[in-house]
N, C-alpha and C. Protein backbone atom coordinates (compact mmCIF):
# COMPACT_ATOMS: atom_id res chain seq x y z
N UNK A 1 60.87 81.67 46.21
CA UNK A 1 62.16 81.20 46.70
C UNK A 1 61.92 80.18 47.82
N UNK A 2 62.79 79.00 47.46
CA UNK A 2 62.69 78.15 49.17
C UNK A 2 63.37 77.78 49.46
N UNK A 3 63.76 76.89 50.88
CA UNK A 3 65.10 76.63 51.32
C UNK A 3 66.44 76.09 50.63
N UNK A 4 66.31 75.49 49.47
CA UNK A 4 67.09 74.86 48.98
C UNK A 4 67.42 75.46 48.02
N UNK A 5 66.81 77.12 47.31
CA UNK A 5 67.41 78.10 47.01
C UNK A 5 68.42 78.63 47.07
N UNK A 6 68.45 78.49 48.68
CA UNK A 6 69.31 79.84 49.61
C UNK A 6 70.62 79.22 49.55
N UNK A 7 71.60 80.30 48.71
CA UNK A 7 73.24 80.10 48.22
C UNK A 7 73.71 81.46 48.95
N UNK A 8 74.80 81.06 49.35
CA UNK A 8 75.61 82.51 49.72
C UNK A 8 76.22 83.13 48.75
N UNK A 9 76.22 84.14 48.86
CA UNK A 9 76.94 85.45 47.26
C UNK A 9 77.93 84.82 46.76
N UNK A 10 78.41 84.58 45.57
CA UNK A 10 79.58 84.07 45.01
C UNK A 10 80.74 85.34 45.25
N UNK A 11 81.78 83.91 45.70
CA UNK A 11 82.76 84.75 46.17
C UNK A 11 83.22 85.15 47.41
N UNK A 12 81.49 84.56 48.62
CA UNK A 12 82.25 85.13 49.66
C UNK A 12 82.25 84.01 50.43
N UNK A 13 82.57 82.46 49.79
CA UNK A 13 83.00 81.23 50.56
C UNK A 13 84.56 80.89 50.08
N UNK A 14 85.14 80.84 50.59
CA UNK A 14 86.81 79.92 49.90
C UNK A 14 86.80 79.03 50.64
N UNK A 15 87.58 78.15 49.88
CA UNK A 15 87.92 77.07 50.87
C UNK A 15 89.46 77.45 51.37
N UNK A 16 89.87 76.92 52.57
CA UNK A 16 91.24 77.37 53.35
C UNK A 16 92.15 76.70 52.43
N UNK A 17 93.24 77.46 52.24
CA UNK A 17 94.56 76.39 51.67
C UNK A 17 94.90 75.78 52.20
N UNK A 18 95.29 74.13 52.37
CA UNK A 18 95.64 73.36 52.77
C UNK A 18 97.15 73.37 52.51
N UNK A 19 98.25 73.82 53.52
CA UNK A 19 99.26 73.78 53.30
C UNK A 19 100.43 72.59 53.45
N UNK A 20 101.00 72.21 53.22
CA UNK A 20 101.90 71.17 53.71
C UNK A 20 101.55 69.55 53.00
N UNK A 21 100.73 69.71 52.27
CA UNK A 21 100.09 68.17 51.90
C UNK A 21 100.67 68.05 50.46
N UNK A 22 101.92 67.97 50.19
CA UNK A 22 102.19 67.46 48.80
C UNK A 22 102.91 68.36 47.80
N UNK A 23 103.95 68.15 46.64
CA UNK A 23 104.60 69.11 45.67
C UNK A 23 103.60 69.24 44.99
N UNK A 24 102.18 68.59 44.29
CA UNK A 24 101.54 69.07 43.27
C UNK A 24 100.73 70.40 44.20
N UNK A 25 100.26 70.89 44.93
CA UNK A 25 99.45 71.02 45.64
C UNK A 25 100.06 72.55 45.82
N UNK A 26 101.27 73.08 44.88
CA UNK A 26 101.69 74.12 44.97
C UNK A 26 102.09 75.20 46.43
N UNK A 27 102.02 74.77 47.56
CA UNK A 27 102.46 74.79 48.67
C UNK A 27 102.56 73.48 49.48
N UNK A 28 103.50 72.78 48.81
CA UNK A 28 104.16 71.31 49.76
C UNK A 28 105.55 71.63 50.39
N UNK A 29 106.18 70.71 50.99
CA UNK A 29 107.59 71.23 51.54
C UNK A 29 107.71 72.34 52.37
N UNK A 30 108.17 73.53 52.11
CA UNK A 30 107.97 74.27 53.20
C UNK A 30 106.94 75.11 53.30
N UNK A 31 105.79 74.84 52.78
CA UNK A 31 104.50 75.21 53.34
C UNK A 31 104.49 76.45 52.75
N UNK A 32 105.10 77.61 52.02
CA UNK A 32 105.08 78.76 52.12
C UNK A 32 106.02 79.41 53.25
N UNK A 33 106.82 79.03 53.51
CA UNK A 33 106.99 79.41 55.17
C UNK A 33 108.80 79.79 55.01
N UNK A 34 109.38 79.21 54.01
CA UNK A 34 110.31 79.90 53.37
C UNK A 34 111.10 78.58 54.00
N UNK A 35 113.05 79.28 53.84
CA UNK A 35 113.73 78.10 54.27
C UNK A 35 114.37 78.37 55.77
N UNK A 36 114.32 77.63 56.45
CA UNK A 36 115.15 77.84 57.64
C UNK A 36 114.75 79.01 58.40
N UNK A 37 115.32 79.29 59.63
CA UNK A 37 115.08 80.82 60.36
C UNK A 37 113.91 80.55 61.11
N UNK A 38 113.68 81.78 61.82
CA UNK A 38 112.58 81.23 63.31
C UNK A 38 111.57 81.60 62.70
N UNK A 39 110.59 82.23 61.48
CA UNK A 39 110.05 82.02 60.50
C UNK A 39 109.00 80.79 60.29
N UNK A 40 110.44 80.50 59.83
CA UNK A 40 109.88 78.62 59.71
C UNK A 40 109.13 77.80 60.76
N UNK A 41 109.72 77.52 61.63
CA UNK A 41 108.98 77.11 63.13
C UNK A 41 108.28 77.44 63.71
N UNK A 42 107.13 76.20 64.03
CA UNK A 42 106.18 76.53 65.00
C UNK A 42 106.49 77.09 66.35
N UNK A 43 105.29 77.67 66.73
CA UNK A 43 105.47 78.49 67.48
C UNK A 43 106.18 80.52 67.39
N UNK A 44 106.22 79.87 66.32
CA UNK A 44 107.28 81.94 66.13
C UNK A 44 106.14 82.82 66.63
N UNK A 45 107.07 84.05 66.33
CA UNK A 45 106.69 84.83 66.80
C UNK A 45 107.25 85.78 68.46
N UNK A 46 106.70 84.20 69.18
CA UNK A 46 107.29 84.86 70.55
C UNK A 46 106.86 85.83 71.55
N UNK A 47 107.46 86.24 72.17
CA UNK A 47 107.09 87.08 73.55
C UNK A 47 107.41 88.27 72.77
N UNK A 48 106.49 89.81 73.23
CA UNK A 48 107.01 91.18 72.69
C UNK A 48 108.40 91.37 72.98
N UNK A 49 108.96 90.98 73.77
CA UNK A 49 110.83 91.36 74.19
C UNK A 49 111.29 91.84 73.26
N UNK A 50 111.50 90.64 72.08
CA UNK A 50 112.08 90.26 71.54
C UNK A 50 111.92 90.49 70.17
N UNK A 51 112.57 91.85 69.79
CA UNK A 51 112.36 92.81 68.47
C UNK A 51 113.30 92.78 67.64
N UNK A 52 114.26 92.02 67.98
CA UNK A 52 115.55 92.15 66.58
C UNK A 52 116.32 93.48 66.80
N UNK A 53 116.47 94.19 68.21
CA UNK A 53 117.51 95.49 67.88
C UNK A 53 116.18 96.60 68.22
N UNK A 54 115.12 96.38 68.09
CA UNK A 54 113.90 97.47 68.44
C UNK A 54 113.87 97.70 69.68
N UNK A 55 113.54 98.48 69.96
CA UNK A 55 113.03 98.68 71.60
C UNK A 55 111.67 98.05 71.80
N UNK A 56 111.84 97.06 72.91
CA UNK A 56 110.76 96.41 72.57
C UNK A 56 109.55 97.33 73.24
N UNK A 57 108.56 96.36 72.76
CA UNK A 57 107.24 97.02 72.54
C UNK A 57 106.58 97.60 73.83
N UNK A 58 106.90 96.82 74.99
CA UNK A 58 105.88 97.76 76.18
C UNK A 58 106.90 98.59 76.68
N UNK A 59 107.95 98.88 76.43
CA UNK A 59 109.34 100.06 76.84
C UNK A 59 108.89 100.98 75.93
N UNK A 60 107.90 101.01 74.62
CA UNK A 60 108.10 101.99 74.38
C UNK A 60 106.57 102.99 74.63
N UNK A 61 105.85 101.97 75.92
CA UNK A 61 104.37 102.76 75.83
C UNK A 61 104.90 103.05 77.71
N UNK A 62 104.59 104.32 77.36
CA UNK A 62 105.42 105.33 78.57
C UNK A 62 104.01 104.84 80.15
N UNK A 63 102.67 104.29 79.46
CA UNK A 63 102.33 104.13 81.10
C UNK A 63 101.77 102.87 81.34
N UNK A 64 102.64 102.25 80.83
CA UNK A 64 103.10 100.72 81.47
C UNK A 64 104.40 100.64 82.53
N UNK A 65 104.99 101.72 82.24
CA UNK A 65 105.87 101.54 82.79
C UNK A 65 105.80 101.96 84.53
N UNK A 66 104.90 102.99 84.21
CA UNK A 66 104.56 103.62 85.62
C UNK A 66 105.05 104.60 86.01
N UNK A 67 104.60 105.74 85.49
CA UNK A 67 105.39 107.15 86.15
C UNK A 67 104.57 107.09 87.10
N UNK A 68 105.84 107.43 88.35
CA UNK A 68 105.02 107.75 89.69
C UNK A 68 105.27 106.29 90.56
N UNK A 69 104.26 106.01 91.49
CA UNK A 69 103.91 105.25 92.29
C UNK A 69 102.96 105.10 93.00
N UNK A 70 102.65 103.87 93.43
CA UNK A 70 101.25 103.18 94.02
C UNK A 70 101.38 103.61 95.26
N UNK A 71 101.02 104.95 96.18
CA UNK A 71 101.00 105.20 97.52
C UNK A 71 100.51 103.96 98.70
N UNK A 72 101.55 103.36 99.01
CA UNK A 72 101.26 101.95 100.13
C UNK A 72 100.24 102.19 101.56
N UNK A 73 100.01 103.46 101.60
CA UNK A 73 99.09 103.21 102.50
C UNK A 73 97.87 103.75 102.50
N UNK A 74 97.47 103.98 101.02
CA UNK A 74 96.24 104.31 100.81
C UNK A 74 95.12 103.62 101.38
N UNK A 75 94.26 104.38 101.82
CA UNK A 75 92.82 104.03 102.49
C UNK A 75 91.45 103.68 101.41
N UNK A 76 91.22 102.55 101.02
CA UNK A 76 89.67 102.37 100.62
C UNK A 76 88.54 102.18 101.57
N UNK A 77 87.73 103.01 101.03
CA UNK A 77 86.42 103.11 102.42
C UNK A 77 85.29 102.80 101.93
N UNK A 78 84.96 101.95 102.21
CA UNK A 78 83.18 101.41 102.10
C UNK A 78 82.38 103.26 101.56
N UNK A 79 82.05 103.23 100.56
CA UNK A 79 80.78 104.16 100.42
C UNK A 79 79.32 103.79 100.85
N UNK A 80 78.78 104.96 101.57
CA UNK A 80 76.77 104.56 101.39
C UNK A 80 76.92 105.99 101.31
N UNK A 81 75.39 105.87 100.65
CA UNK A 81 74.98 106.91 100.72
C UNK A 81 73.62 107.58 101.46
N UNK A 82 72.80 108.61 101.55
CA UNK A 82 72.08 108.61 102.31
C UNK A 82 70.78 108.18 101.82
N UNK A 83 70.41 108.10 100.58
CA UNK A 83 69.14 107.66 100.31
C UNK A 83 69.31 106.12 100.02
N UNK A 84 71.00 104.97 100.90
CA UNK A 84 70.48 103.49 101.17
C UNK A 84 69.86 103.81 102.57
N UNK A 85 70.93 104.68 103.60
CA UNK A 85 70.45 104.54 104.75
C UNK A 85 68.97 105.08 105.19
N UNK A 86 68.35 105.98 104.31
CA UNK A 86 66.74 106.42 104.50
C UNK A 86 66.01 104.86 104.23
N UNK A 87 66.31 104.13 103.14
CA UNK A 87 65.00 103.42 102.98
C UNK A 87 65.56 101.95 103.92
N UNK A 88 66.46 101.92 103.87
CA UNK A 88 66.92 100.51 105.12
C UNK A 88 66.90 100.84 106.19
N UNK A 89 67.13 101.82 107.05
CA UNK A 89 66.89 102.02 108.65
C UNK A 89 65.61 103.00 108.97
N UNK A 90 65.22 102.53 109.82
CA UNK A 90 63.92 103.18 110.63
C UNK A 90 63.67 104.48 111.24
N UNK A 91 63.13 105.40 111.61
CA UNK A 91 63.62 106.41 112.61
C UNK A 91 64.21 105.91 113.74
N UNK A 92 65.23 107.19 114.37
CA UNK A 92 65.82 107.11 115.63
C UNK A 92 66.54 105.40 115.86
N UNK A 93 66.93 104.28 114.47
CA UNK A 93 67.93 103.89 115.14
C UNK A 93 69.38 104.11 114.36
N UNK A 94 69.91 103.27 115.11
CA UNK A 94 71.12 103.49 115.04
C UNK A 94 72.05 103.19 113.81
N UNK A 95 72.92 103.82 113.28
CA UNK A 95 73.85 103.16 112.11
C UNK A 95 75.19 103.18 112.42
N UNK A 96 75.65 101.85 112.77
CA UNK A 96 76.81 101.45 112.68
C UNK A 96 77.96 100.65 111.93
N UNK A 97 78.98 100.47 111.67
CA UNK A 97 79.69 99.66 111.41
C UNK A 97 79.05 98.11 111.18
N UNK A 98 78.55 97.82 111.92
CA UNK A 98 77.55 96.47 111.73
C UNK A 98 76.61 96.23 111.75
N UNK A 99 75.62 97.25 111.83
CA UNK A 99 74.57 97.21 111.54
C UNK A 99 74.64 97.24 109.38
N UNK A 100 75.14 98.48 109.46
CA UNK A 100 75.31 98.73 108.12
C UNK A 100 76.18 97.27 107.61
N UNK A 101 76.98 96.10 108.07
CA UNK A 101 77.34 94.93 107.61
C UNK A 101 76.01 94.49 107.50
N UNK A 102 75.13 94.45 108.40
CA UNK A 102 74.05 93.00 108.68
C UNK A 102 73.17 93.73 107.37
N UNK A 103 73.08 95.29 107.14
CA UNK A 103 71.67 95.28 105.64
C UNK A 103 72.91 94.65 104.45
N UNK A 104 74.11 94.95 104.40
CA UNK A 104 74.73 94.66 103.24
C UNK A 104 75.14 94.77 102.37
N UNK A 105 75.46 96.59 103.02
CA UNK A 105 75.82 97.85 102.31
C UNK A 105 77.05 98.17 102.32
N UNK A 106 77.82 97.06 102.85
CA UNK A 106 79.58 97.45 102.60
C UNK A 106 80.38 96.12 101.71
N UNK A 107 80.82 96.63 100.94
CA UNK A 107 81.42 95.87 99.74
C UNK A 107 82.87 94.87 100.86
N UNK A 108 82.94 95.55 102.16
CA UNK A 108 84.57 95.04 102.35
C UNK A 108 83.99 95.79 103.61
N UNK A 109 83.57 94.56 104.89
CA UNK A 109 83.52 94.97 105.98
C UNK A 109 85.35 95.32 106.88
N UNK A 110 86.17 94.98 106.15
CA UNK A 110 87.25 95.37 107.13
C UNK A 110 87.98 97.19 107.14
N UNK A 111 87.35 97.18 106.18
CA UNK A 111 87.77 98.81 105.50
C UNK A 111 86.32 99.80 106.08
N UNK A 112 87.06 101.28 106.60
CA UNK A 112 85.69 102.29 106.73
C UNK A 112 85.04 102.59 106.03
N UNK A 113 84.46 103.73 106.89
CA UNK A 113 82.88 103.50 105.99
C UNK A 113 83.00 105.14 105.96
N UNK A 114 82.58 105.86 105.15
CA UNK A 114 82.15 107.38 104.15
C UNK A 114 81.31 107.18 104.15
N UNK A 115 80.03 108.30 104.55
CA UNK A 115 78.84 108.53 104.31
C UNK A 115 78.93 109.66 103.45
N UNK A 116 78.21 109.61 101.96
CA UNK A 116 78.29 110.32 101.35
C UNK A 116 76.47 111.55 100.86
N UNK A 117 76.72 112.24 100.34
CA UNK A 117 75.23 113.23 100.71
C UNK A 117 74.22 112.64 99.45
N UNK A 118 74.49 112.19 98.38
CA UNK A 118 73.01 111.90 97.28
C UNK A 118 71.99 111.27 98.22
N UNK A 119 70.77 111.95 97.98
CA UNK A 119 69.71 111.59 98.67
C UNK A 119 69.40 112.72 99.54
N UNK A 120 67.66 112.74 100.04
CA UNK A 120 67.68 113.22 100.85
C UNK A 120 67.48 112.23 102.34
N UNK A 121 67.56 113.15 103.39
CA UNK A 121 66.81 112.20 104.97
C UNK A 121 65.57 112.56 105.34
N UNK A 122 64.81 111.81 105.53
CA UNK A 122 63.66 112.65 106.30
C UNK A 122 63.73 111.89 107.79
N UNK A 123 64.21 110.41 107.65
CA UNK A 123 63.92 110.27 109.12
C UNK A 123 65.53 110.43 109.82
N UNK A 124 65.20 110.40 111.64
CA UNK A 124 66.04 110.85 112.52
C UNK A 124 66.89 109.78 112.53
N UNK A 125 68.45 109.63 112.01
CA UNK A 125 69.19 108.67 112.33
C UNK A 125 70.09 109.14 113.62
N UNK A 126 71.11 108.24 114.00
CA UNK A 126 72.05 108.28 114.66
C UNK A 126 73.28 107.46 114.01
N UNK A 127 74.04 108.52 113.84
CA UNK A 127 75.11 107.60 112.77
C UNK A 127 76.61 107.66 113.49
N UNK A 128 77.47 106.71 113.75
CA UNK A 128 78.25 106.54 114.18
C UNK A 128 79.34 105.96 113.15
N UNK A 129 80.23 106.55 112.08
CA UNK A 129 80.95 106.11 110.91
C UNK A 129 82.06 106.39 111.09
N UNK A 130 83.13 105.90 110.00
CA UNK A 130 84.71 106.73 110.23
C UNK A 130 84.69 107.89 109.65
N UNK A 131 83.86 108.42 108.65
CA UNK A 131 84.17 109.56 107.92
C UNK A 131 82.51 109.88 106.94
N UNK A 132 82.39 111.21 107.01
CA UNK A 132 81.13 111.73 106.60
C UNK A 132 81.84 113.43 105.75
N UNK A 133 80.54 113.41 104.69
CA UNK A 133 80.65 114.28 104.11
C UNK A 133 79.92 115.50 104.87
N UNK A 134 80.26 116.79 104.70
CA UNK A 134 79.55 118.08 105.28
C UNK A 134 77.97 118.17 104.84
N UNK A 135 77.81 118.00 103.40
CA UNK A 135 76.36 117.52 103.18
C UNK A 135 75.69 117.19 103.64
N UNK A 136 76.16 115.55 103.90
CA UNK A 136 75.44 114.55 104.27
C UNK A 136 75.44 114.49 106.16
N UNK A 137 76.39 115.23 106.62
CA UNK A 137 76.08 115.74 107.87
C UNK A 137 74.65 116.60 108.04
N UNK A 138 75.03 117.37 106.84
CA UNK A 138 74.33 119.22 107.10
C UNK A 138 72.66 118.43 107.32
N UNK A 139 72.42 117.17 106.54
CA UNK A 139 71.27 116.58 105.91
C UNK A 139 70.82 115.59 107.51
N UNK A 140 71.55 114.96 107.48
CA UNK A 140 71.26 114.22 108.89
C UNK A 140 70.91 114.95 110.29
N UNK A 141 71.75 115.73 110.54
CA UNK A 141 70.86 116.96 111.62
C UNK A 141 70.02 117.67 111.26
N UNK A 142 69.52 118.08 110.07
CA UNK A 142 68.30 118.54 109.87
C UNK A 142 67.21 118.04 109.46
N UNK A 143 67.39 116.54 109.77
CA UNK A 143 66.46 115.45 109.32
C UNK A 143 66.06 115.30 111.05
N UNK A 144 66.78 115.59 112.02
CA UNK A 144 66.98 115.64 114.08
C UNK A 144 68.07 114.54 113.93
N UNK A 145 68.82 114.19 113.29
CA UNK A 145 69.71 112.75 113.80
C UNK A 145 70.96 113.78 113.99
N UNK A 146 72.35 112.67 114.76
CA UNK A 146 73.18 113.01 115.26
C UNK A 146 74.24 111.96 114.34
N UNK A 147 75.44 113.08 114.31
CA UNK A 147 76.57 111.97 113.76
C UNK A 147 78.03 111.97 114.25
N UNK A 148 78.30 111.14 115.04
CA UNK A 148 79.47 110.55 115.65
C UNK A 148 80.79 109.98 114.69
N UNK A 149 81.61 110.42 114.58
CA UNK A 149 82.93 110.04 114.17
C UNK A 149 83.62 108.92 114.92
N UNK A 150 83.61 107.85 114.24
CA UNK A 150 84.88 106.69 114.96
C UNK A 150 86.22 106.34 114.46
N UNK A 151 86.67 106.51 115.48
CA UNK A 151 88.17 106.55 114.88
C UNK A 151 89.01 104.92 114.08
């Protein structure tokens, strides 16, 4: 076999109907597309709204609509966890709010920061955050570090 062999399976090429080009051509005039009505015209179809008497289409999918509500003063908080802060900080210093900006461990320095427990500690931090898990406390003083809450 060689390149000029190679045919694709009969049957699985057509050529597209060419609609609109002529009366012999068995779809000339209105293309297939029938007479008159929004049908006919480009563009149909339209926005979902607009069902003819149906309920339209995203009224009838129950969580688009939104049961409930978006609580407005929800809090997003920077996550770390403790095995970034083991291999990025040193013993005995410090982890703060900006320190933890300057390695580059907060997705959204304007929002707090959660220290969360995956990982272990071995060295002594000093952590000064808005919010810590009991874990990851229990883990940091028994690593000798201390952890400070900021409001």
């Amino acid at each position: 076999m060689k390149l000029h062999d190679l045919v694709p399976n009969p049957g699985s090429k057509k050529n597209r109907k060419r609609v609109g080009r002529g009366i012999s051509a068995g779809q000339g005039k209105t293309a297939g597309r029938g007479t008159k009505g929004a049908g006919s015209r480009s563009g149909e179809g339209g926005h979902l709204y607009r069902q003819g008497g149906n309920l339209p289409f995203y009224r009838r999918l129950p969580f688009i609509r939104g049961e409930g509500f978006t609580p407005p003063n929800q809090v997003t908080y920077n996550e770390v966890n403790l095995d970034q802060l083991a291999e990025i900080f040193k013993a005995n210093s410090e982890v703060t709010p900006e320190s933890l900006a300057e390695a580059h461990l907060l997705r959204d320095s304007r929002n707090p920061i959660v220290v969360l427990g995956r990982g272990e500690m071995s060295v002594p931090l000093k952590v000064r955050v808005h919010r810590i898990t009991a874990g990851a406390k229990a883990k940091i003083e028994k690593a000798g570090g201390s952890v400070e809450l900021i409001a």
